[in-house]
Protein backbone atom coordinates (compact mmCIF):
# COMPACT_ATOMS: atom_id res chain seq x y z
CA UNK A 1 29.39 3.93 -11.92
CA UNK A 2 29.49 0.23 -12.67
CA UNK A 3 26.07 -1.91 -11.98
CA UNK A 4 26.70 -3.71 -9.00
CA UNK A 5 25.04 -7.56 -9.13
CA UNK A 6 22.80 -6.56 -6.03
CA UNK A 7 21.80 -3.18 -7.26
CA UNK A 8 19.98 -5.01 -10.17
CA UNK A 9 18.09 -7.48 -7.50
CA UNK A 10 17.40 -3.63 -5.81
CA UNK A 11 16.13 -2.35 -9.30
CA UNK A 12 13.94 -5.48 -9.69
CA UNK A 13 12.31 -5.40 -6.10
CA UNK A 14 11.15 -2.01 -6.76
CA UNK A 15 9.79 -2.51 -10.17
CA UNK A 16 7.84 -5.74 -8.28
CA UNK A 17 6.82 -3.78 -5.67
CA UNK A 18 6.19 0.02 -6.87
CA UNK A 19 3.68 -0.13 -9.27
CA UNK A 20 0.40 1.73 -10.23
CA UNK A 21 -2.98 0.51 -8.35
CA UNK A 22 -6.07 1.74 -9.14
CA UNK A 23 -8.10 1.62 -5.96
CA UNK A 24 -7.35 0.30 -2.40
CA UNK A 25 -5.63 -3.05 -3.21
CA UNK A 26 -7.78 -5.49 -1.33
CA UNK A 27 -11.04 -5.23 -3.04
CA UNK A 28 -8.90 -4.58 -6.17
CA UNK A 29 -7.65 -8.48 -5.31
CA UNK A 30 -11.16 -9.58 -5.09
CA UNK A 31 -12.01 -7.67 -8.33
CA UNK A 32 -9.24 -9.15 -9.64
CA UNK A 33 -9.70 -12.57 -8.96
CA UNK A 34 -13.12 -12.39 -10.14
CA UNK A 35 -11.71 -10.73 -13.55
CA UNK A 36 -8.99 -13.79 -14.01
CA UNK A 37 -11.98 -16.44 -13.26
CA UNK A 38 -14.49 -15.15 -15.67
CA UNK A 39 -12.07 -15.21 -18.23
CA UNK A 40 -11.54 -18.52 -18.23
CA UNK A 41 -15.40 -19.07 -17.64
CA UNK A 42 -15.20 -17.29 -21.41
CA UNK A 43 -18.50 -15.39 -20.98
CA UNK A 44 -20.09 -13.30 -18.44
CA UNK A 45 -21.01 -14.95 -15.33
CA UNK A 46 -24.20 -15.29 -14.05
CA UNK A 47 -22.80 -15.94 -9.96
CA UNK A 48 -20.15 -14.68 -8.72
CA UNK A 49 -18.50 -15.98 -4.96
CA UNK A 50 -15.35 -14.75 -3.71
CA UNK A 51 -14.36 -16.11 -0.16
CA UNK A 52 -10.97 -14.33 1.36
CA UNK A 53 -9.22 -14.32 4.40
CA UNK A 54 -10.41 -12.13 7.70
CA UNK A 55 -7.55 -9.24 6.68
CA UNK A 56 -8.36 -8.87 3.14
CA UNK A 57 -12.31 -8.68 4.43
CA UNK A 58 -10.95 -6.22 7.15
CA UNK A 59 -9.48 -4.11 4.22
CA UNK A 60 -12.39 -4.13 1.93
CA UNK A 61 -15.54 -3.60 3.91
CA UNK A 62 -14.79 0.11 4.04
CA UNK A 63 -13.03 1.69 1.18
CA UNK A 64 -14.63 3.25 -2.10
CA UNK A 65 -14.18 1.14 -5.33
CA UNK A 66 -13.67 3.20 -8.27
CA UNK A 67 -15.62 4.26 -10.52
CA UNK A 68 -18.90 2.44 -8.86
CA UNK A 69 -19.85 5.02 -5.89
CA UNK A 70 -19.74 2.42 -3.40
CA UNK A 71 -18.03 0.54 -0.73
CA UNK A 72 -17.47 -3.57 -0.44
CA UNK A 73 -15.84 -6.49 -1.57
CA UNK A 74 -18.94 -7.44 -3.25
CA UNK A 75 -19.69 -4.80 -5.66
CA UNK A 76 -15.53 -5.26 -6.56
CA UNK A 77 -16.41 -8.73 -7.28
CA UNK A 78 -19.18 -8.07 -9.09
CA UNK A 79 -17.64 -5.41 -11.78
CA UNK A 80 -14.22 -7.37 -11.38
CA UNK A 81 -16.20 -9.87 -13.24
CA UNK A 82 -18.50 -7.96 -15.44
CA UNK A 83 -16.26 -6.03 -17.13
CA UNK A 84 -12.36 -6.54 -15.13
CA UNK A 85 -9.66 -6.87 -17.35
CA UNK A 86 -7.23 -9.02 -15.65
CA UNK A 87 -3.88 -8.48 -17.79
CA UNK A 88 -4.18 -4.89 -16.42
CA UNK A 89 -3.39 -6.18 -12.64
CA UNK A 90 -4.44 -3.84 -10.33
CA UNK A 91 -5.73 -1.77 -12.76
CA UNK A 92 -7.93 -4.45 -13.32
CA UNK A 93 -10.64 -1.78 -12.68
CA UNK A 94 -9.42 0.67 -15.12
CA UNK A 95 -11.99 0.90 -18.14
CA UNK A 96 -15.13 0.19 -16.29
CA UNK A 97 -18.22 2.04 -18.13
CA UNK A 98 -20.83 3.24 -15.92
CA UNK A 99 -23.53 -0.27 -17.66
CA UNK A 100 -21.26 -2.42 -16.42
CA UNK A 101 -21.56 -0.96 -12.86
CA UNK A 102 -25.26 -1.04 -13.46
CA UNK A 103 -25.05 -4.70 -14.10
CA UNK A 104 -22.97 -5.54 -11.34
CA UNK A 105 -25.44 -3.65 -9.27
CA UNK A 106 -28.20 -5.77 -10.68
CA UNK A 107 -26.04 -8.79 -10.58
CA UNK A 108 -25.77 -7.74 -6.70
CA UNK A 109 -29.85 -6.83 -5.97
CA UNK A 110 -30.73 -10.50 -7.82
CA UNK A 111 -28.59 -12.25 -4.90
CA UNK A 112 -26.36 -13.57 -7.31
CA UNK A 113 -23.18 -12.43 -5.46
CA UNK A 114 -21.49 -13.45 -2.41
CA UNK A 115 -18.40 -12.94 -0.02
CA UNK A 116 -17.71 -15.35 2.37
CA UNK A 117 -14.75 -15.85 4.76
CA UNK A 118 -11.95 -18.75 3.56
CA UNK A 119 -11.23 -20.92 5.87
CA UNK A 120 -7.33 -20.22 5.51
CA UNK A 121 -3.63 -19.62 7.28
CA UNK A 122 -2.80 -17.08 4.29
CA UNK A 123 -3.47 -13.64 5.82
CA UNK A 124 -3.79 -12.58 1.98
CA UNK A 125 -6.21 -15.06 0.39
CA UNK A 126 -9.01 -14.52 -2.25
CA UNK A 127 -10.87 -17.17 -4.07
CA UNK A 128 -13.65 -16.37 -6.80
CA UNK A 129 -15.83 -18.69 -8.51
CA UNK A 130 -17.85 -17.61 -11.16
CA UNK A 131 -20.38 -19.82 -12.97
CA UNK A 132 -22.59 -19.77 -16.01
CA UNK A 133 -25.41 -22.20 -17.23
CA UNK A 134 -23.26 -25.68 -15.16
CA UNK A 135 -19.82 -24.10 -16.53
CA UNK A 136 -17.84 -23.08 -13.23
CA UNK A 137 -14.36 -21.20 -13.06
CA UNK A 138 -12.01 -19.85 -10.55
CA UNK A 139 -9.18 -17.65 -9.57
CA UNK A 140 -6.80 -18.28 -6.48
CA UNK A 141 -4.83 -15.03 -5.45
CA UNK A 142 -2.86 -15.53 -2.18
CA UNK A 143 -0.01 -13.90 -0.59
CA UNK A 144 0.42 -10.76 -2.68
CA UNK A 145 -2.47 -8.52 -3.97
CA UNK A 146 -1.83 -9.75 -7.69
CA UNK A 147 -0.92 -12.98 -7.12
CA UNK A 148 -2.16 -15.70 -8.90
CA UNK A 149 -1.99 -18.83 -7.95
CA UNK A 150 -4.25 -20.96 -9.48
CA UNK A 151 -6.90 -20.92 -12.05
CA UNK A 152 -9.25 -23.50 -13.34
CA UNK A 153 -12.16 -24.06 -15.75
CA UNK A 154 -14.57 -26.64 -14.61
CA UNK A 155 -12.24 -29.49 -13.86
CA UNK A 156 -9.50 -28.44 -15.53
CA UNK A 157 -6.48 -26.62 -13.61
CA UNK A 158 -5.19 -23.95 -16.54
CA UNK A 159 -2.56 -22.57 -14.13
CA UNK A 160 -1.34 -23.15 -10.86
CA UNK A 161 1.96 -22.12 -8.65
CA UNK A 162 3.27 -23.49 -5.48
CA UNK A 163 3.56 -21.03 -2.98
CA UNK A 164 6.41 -22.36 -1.03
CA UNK A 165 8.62 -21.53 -3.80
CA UNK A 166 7.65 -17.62 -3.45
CA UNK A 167 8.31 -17.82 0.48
CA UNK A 168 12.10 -15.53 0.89
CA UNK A 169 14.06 -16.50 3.91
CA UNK A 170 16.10 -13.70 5.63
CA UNK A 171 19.32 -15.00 4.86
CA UNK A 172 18.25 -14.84 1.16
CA UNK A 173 16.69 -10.93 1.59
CA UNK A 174 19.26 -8.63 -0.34
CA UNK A 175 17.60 -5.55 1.83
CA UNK A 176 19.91 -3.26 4.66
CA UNK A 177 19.45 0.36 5.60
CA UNK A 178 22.87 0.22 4.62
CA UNK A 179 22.86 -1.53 1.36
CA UNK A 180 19.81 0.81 0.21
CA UNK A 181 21.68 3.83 1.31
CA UNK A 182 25.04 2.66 -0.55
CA UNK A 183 22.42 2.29 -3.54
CA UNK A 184 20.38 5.62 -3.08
CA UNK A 185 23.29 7.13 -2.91
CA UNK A 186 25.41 5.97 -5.84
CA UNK A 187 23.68 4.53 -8.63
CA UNK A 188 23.86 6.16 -11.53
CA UNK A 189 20.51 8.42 -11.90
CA UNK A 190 19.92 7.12 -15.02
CA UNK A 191 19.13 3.72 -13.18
CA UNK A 192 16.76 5.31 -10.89
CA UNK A 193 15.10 8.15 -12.84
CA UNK A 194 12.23 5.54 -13.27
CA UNK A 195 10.78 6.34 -9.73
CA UNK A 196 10.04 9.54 -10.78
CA UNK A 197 6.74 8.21 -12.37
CA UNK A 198 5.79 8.14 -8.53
CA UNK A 199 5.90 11.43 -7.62
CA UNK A 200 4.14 11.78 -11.08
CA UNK A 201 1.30 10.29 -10.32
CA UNK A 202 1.11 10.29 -6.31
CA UNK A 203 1.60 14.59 -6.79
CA UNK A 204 -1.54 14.16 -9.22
CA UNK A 205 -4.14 12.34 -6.92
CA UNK A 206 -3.06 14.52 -3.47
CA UNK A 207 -3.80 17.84 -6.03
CA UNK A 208 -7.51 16.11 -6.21
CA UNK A 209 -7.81 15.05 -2.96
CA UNK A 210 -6.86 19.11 -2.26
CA UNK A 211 -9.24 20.28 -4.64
CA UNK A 212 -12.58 18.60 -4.45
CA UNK A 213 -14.38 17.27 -1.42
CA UNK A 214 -13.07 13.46 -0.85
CA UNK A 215 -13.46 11.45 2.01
CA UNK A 216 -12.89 13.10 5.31
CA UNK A 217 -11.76 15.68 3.76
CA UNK A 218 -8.59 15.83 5.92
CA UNK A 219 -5.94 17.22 3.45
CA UNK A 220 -8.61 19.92 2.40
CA UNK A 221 -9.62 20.57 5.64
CA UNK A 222 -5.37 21.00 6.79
CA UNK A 223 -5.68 24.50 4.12
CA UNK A 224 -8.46 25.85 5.73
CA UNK A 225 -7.11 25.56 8.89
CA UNK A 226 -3.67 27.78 7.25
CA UNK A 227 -6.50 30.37 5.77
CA UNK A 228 -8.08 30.60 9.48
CA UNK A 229 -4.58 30.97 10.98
CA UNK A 230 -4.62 27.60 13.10
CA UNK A 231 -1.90 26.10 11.34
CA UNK A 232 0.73 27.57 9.87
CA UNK A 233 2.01 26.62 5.57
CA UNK A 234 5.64 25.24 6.75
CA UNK A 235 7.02 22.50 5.19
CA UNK A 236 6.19 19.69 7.27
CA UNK A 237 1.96 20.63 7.04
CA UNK A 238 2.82 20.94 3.27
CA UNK A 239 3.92 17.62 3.85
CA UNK A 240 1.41 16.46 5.95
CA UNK A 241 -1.74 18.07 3.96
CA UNK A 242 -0.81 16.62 0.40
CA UNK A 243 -0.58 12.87 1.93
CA UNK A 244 -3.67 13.28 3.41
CA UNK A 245 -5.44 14.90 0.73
CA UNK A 246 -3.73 11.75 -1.56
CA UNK A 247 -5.45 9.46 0.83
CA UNK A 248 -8.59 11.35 1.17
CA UNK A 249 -8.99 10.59 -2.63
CA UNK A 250 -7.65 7.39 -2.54
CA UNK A 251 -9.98 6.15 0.03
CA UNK A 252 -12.88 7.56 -1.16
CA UNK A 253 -12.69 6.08 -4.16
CA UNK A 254 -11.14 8.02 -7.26
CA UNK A 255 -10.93 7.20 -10.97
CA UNK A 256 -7.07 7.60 -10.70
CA UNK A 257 -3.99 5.53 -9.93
CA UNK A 258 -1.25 5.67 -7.25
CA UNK A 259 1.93 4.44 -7.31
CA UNK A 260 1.85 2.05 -4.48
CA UNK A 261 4.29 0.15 -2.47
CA UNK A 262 4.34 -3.24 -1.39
CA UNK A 263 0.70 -3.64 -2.62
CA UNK A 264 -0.52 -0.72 -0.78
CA UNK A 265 -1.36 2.22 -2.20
CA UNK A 266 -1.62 4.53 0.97
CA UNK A 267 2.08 2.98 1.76
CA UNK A 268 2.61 4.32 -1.88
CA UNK A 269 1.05 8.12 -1.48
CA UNK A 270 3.11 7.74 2.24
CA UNK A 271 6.76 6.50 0.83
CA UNK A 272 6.87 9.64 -1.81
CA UNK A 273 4.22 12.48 -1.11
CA UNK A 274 6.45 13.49 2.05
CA UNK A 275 9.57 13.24 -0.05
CA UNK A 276 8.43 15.06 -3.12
CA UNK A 277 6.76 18.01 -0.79
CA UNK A 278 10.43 18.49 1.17
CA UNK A 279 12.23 18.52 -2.68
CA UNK A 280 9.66 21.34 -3.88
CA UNK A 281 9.87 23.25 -1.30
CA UNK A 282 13.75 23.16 -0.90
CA UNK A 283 14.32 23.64 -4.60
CA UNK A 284 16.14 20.33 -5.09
CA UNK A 285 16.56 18.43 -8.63
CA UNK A 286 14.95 15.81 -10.23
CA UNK A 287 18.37 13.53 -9.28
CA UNK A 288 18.24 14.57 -5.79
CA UNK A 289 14.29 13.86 -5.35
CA UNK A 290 14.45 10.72 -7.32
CA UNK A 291 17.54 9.72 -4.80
CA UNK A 292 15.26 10.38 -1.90
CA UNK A 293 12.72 8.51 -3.38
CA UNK A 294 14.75 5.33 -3.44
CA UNK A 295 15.59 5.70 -0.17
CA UNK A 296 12.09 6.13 1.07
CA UNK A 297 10.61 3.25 -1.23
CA UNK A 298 13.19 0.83 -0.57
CA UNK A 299 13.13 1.25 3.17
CA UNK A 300 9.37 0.79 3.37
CA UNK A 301 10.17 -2.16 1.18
CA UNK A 302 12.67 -3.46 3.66
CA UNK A 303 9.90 -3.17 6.95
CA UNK A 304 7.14 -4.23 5.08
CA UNK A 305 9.32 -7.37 4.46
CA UNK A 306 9.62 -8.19 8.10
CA UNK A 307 5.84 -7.44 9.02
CA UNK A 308 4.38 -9.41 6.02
CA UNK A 309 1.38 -7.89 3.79
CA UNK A 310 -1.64 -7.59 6.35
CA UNK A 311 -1.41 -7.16 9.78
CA UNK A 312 -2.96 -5.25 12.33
CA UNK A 313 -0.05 -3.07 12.19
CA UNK A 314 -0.84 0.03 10.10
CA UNK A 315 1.59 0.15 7.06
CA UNK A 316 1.58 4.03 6.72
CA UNK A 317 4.26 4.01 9.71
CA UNK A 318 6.46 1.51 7.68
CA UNK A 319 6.08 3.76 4.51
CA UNK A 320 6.37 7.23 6.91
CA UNK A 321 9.45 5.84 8.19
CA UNK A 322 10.96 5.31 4.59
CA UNK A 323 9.83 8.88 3.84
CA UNK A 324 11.51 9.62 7.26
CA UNK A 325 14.67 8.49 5.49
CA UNK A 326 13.88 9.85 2.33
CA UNK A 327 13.77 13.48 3.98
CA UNK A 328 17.07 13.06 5.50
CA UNK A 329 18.73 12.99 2.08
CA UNK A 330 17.15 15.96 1.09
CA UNK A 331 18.51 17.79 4.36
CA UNK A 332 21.67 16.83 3.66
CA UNK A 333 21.68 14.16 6.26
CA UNK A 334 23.78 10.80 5.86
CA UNK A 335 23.47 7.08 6.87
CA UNK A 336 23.61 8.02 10.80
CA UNK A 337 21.02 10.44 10.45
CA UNK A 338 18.88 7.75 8.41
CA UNK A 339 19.16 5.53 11.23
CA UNK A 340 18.46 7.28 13.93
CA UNK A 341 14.98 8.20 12.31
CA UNK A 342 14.36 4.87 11.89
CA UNK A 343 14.82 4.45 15.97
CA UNK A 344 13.26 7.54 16.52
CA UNK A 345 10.12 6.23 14.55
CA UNK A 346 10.39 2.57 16.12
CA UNK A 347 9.80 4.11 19.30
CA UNK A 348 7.14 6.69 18.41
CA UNK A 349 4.09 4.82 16.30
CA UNK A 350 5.30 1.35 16.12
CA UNK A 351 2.08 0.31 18.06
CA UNK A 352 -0.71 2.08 15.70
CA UNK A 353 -3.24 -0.10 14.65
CA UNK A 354 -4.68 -1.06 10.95
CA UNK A 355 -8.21 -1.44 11.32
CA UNK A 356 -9.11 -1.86 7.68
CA UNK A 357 -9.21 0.24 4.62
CA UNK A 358 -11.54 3.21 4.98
CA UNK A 359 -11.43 7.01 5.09
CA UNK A 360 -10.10 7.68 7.88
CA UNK A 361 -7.14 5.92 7.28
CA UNK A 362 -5.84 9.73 5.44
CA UNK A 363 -5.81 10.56 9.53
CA UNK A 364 -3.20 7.78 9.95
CA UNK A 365 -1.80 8.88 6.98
CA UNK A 366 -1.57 12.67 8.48
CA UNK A 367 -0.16 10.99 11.80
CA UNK A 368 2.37 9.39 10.36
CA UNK A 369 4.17 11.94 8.20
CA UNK A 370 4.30 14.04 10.58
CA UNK A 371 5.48 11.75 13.64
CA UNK A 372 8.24 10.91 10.31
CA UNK A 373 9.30 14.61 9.72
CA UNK A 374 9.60 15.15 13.98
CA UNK A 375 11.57 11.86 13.69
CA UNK A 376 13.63 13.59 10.75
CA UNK A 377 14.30 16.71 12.30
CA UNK A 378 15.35 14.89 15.94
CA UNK A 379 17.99 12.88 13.93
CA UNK A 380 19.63 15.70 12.13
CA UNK A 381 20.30 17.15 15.48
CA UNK A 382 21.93 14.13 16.62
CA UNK A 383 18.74 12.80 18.94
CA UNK A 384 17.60 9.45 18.85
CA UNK A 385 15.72 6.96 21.08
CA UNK A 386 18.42 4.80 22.73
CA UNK A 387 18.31 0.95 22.00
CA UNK A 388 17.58 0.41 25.73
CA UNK A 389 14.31 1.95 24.99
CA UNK A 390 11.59 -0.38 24.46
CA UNK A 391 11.78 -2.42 21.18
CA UNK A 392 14.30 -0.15 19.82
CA UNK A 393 17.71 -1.43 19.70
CA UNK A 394 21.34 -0.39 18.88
CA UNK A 395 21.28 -2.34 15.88
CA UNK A 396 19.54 -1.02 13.18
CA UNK A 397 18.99 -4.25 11.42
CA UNK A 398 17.73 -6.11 15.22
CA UNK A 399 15.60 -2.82 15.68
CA UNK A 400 13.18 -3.00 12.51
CA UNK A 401 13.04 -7.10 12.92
CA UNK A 402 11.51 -6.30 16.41
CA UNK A 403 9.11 -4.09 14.92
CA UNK A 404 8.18 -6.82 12.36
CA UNK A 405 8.05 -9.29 14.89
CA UNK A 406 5.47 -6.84 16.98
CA UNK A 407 3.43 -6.39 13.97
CA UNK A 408 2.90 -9.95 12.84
CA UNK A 409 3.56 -12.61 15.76
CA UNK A 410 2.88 -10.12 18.99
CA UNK A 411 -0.62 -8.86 17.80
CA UNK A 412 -2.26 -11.78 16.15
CA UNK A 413 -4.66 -11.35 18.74
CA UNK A 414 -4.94 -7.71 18.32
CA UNK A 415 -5.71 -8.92 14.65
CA UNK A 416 -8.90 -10.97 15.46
CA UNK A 417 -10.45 -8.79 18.05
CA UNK A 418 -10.27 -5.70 15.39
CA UNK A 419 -12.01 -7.98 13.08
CA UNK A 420 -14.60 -9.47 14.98
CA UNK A 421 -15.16 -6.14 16.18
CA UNK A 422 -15.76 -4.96 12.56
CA UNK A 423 -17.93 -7.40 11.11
CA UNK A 424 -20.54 -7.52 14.74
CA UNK A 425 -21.06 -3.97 14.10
């Protein structure tokens, strides 16, 4: 089938927006930054600051940072800086030797780095400044998790971009349920084999998380409970386990990239590993899983767009709700069906709150799914929360702006009482 002129817009929002991470995304933006500024310091610095905004500290106080054993924006910083390679993105982390980690650490114990909160509107915001013998440098990231903004060398600016030219309007967002379902459904496979890579690599970290003894150990702990006879090995805790087990690995700090989504990499492991279990376990192709996958991807895309990048919203029940979608393909479900799950999902978990990266964010991760699969199965029998229910509404398109507009405007509040709560521990 011809290329239709939005289709290629679709094509290049998911090759923005689905890419590999290695490690959770918000220290990997501090590491990055840090990376990006002491390459233009030239040299290895000898202090390293990074100030960000309260939700990118919310999502890196917690979370394992590869390849270091530990948790923290600071020692992200500190190897971003040591030994980050910045053209990688956010794999900025990936060939980190276990002396640079050492120096970091000892960059760390001399006092010689520091996180501080920004004084800043942009709910994604890192700065790092890095100095060396009166030489100073710095990185700006703001807005998306590998977004750079500015970046200078004493006082010289070497780049800089406005940010009011990356701000998308709705009347200017390409994205509908229907629009990705026209798409998912009749591109030419050939133009979407490509997000195959993310069942790839996503199917590779939950086997880890299954095997070895990460985090909570929730995935892990979901096949014991099948050997004891608590649970039972259907497809929807097949579903459920391998997400979690993802996340378990993810969180804790492994060696290995997701594919993430929308600069999230549990919103990555929680767009496909739901979608990829259902295709196994039905015995559907490559074409018919890679469909699903653009369905799921694009939809968490599309509510991600309308809740922003950090909130005190939890993103897994954007990127469950895509997989939601995803799964309804596989069943043999159509548009109606798709939407449906989307109301039945609205009015389920809309409410669940993010607060910060950590490991027991693979329990969200577990929650979701399978709140997504019930959602799933409810459609395909015709059920679906009426628009007269809550924040759910007959319009499909009305229905997932109200969840965005729960998400960012309604819990602003809920936003800075989950952070102060955090950081008075």
């Amino acid at each position: 089938m011809t290329m239709k002129k939005e289709w290629v817009e679709f094509i290049a929002i998911l090759n923005r927006e689905v890419v590999p991470a290695l490690g959770c995304t918000e220290p990997v933006t501090a590491a990055l930054a840090a990376a990006r500024a002491a390459k233009a310091l030239g040299t290895k610095p000898e202090q390293v600051l990074v100030q960000v905004s309260g939700n990118l500290l919310k999502n890196g106080m917690g979370v394992g940072v590869p390849g270091t054993g530990m948790t923290g924006l600071d020692i992200a910083a500190a190897v971003g800086a040591l030994g980050g390679k910045s053209e990688l993105k956010l794999e900025v982390l990936r060939d980190l030797t276990p002396k640079i980690v050492e120096e970091a650490k000892q960059l760390m114990a001399d006092g010689n780095v520091k996180v501080e909160l920004a004084e800043t509107e942009e709910l994604l915001f890192a700065k790092a400044v890095v100095s060396v013998q009166g030489h100073t440098a710095t990185c700006t990231i703001a807005r998306t998790h590998a977004g750079i903004i500015e970046v200078t060398k004493d006082d010289e600016v070497l780049e800089s971009i406005s940010l009011e030219a990356e701000e998308a309007s709705d009347d200017s967002w390409p994205l509908s349920v229907a629009a990705i379902y026209e798409f998912a459904t009749e591109a030419d496979f050939a133009d979407i084999s490509f997000i195959l890579e993310a069942a790839r690599l996503n199917e590779s970290i939950a086997s880890e998380g299954l095997e070895k003894d990460f985090g909570l150990k929730v995935g892990r702990s979901m096949n014991e409970d099948i050997a004891l006879g608590l649970r039972s090995d259907d497809i929807t805790s097949f579903a459920t386990r391998l997400a979690a087990a993802a996340s378990d690995a993810r969180m804790d700090g492994i060696m290995q990239p997701v594919m993430s989504n929308s600069g999230s990499g549990n919103q990555g492991i929680t767009a496909t590993i739901p979608v990829t279990a259902f295709a196994r376990r039905l015995d559907k192709s490559e074409e018919e899983m890679a469909r699903a996958l653009i369905m799921s991807h694009l939809t968490s895309i599309h509510l991600k767009h309308h809740l922003g990048r950090l909130s005190a919203l939890c993103g897994a029940i954007l990127a469950a709700t895509g997989s939601g979608c995803g799964i309804i393909m596989l069943l043999g479900g159509k548009l109606e069906e798709i939407e449906r799950t989307i109301k039945n999902m609205v009015g389920t978990i809309a409410g669940m709150i993010c607060d910060g990266a950590k490991t027991s964010c693979a329990l969200k991760v577990a929650s979701s799914v399978e709140a997504a699969i019930s959602s799933a199965l409810l459609a395909m029998k015709g059920t679906s929360v009426p628009g007269s229910d809550g924040i759910v509404d007959d319009d499909i398109e009305v229905c997932i702006k109200n969840l965005g507009r729960l998400g960012s405007a309604g819990m602003c509040e809920t936003d800075k009482i989950i952070l102060d709560i955090m950081v008075n521990k």
